[in-house]
Protein backbone atom coordinates (compact mmCIF):
# COMPACT_ATOMS: atom_id res chain seq x y z
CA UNK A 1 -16.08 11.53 -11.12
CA UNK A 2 -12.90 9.35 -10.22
CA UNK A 3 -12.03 6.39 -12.89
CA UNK A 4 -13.46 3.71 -11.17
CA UNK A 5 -12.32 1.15 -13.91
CA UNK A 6 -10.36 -1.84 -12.53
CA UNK A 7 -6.80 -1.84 -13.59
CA UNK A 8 -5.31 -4.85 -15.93
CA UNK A 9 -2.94 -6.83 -14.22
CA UNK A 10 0.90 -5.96 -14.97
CA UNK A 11 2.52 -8.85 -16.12
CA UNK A 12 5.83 -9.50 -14.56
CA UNK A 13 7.74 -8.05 -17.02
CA UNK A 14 6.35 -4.51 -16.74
CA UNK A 15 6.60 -4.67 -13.08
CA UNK A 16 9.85 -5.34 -12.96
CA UNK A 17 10.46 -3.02 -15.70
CA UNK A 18 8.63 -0.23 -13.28
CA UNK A 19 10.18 -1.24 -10.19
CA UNK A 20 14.23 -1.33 -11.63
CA UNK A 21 13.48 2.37 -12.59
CA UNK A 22 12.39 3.41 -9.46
CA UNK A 23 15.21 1.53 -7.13
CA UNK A 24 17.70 3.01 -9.74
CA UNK A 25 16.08 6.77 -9.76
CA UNK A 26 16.30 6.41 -5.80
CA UNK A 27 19.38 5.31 -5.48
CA UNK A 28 20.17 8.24 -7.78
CA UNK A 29 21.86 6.38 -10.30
CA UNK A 30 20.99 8.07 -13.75
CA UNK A 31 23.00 5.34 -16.11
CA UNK A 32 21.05 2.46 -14.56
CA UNK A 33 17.71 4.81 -14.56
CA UNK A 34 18.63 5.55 -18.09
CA UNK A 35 19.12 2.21 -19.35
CA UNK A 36 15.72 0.60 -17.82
CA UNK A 37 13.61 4.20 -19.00
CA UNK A 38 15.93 3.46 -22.58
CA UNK A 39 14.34 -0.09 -22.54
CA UNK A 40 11.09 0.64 -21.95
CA UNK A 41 9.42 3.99 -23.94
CA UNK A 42 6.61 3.06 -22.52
CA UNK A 43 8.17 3.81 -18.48
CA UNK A 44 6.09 6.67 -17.30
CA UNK A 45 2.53 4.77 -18.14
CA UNK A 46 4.16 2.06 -16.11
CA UNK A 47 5.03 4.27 -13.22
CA UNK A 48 1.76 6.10 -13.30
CA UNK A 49 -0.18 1.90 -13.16
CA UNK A 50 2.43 1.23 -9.83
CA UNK A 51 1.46 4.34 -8.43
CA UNK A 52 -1.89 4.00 -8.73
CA UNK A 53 -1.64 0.35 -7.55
CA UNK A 54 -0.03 1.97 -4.15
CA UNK A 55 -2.01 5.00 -3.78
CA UNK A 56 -5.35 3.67 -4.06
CA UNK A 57 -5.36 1.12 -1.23
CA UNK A 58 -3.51 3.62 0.77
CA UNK A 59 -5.84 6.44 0.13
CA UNK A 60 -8.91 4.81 -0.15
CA UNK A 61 -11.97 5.44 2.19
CA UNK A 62 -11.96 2.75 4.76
CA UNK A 63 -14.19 -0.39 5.05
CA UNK A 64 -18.01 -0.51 7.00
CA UNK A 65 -16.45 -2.96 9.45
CA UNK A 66 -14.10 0.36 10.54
CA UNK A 67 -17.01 2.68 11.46
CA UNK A 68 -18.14 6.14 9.85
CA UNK A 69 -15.46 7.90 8.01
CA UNK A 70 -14.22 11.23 8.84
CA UNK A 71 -14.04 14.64 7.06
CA UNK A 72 -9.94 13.69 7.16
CA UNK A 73 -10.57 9.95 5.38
CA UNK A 74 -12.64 11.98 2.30
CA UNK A 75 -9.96 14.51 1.60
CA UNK A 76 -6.92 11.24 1.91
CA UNK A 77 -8.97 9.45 -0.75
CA UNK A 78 -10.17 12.67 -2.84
CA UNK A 79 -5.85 13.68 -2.77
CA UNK A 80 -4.90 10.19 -3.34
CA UNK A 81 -7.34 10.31 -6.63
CA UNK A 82 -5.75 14.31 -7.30
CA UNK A 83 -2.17 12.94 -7.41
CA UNK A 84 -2.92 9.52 -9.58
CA UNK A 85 -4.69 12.00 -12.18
CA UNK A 86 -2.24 14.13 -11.70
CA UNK A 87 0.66 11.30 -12.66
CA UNK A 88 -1.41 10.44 -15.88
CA UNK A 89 -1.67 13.61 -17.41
CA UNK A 90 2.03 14.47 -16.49
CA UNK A 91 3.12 10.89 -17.87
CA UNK A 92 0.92 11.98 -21.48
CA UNK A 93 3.92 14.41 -21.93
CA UNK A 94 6.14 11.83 -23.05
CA UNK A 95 9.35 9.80 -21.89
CA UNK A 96 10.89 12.22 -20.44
CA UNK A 97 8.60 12.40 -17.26
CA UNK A 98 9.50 9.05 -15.81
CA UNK A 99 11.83 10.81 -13.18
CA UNK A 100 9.35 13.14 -12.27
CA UNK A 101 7.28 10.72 -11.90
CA UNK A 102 9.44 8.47 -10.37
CA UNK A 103 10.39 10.78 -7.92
CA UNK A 104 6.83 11.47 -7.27
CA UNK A 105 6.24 8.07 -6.37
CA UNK A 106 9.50 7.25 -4.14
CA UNK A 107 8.48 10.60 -2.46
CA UNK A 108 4.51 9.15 -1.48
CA UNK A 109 6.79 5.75 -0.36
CA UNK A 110 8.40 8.22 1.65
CA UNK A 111 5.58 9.89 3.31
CA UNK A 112 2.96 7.43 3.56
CA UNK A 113 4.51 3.95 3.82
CA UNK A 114 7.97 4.10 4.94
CA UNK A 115 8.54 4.18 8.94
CA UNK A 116 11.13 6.38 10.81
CA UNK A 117 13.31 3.58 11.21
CA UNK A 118 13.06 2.27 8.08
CA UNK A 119 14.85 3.77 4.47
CA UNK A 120 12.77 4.06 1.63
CA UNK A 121 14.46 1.35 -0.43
CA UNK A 122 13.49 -1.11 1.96
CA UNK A 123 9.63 0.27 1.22
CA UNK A 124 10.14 -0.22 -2.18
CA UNK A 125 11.85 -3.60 -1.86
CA UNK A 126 8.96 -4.49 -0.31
CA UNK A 127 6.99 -3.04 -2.99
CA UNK A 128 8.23 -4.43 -5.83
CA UNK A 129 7.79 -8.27 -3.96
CA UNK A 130 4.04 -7.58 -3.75
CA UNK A 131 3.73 -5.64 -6.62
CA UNK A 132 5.56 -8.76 -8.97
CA UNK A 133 4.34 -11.47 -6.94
CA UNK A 134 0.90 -10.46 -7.81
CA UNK A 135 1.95 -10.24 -11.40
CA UNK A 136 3.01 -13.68 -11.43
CA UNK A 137 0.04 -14.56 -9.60
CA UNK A 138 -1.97 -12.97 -12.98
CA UNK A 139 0.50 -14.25 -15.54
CA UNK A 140 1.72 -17.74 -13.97
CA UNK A 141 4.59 -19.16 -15.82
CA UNK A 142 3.87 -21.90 -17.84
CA UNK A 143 4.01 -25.63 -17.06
CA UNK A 144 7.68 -26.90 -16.67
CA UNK A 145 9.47 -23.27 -16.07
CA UNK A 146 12.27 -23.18 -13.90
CA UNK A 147 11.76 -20.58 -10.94
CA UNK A 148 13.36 -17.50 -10.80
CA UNK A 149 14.89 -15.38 -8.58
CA UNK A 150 13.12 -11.90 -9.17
CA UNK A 151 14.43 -9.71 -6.74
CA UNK A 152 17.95 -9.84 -7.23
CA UNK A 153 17.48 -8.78 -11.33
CA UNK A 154 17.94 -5.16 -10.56
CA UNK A 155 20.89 -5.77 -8.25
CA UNK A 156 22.86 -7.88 -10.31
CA UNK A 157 22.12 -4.99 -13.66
CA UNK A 158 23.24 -2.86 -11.33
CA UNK A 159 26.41 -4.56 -9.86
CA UNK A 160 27.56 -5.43 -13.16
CA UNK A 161 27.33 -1.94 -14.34
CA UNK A 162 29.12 -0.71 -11.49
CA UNK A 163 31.86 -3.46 -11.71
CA UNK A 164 30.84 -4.80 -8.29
CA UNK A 165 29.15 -7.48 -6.36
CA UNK A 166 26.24 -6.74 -4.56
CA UNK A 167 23.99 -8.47 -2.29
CA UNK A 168 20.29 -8.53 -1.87
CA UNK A 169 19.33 -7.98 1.74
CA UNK A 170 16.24 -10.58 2.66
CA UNK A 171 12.61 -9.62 3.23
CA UNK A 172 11.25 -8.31 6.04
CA UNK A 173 8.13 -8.94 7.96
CA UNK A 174 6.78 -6.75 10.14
CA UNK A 175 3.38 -6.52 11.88
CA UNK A 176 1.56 -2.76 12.51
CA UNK A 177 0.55 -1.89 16.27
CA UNK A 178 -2.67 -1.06 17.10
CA UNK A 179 -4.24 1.72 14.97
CA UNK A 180 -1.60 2.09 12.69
CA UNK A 181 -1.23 0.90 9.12
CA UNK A 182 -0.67 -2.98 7.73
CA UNK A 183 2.94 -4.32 6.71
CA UNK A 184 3.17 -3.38 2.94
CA UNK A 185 3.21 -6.67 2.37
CA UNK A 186 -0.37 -6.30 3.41
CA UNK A 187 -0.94 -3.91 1.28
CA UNK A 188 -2.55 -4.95 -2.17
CA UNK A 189 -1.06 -2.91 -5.30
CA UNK A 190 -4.90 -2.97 -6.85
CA UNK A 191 -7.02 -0.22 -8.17
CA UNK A 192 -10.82 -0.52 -7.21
């Protein structure tokens, strides 16, 4: 019987926490990877909450208002609940899984979400603006706050640990054709 139990919000923190690690374990830079998993113990149960926050809506058996399902829709969702298990039990193991895992995820960005044109640190760009927006959306900031620029925090750790200047490229929009999936930035990072 899947966990059915509705996932706690992240708070913004955590999901940028989650979201550094990955960009830095896909751009295959361990010291910046090593730092934000060095930060954060707690990295792979992070990991294992953003996967499951992409690979449930992405998985999941479509709605009535898209007609019977297929034998192909119940084995997406029934793999898509295999692999988020899967993550948890691996991430149990201790700190040391959070590349697995991370690579894991990048890999289902890869697959599932990222188009032929596209590279898959554009997907998780994308990603990680849902995925925190919604966290802010959960944890607003209080009254009086000055705004912050969320995006570019992993870019500027990173330039300044390489010694360079880097530059955030901006958001993209895009809109799906006919039968195929939504924009990501469609795509809710919720559990059911």
């Amino acid at each position: 019987m899947p966990d059915t139990t509705p996932l706690a919000p992240m708070t913004p923190h955590t999901a940028i926490s989650a979201f550094n690690y990955l960009r830095a374990v896909q751009a295959d830079d361990a010291d910046a990877a090593r730092e934000f998993a060095g930060a954060e113990p707690r990295m792979p149960e992070l990991l294992v909450d953003v996967a499951t926050r992409i690979v449930v809506p992405v998985t999941a058996l479509p709605g009535p208002e898209a007609g019977e399902p297929c034998e192909d829709t119940f084995a997406l969702e029934a793999l898509g609940r295999v692999f988020v298990t899967s993550l948890r039990i691996w991430a149990q193991a201790g700190p040391d899984t959070a590349e697995g895992i991370a690579r894991a995820v990048i890999d289902f960005a890869a697959q599932f979400l990222t188009e032929d044109h596209e590279d898959v640190a554009d997907t998780l760009r994308q990603l990680e603006a849902v995925g925190v927006g919604q966290a802010l959306d959960a944890h607003p900031a209080p009254t009086g706050a000055h705004p912050a620029r969320l995006t570019a925090v992993w870019c500027a750790r990173r330039a300044v640990h390489r010694g360079a200047r880097q530059s955030v490229p901006p958001h993209r929009t895009r809109r799906a054709p006919p039968g195929r999936r939504a924009p990501i930035s469609h795509t809710p990072l919720t559990a059911v």
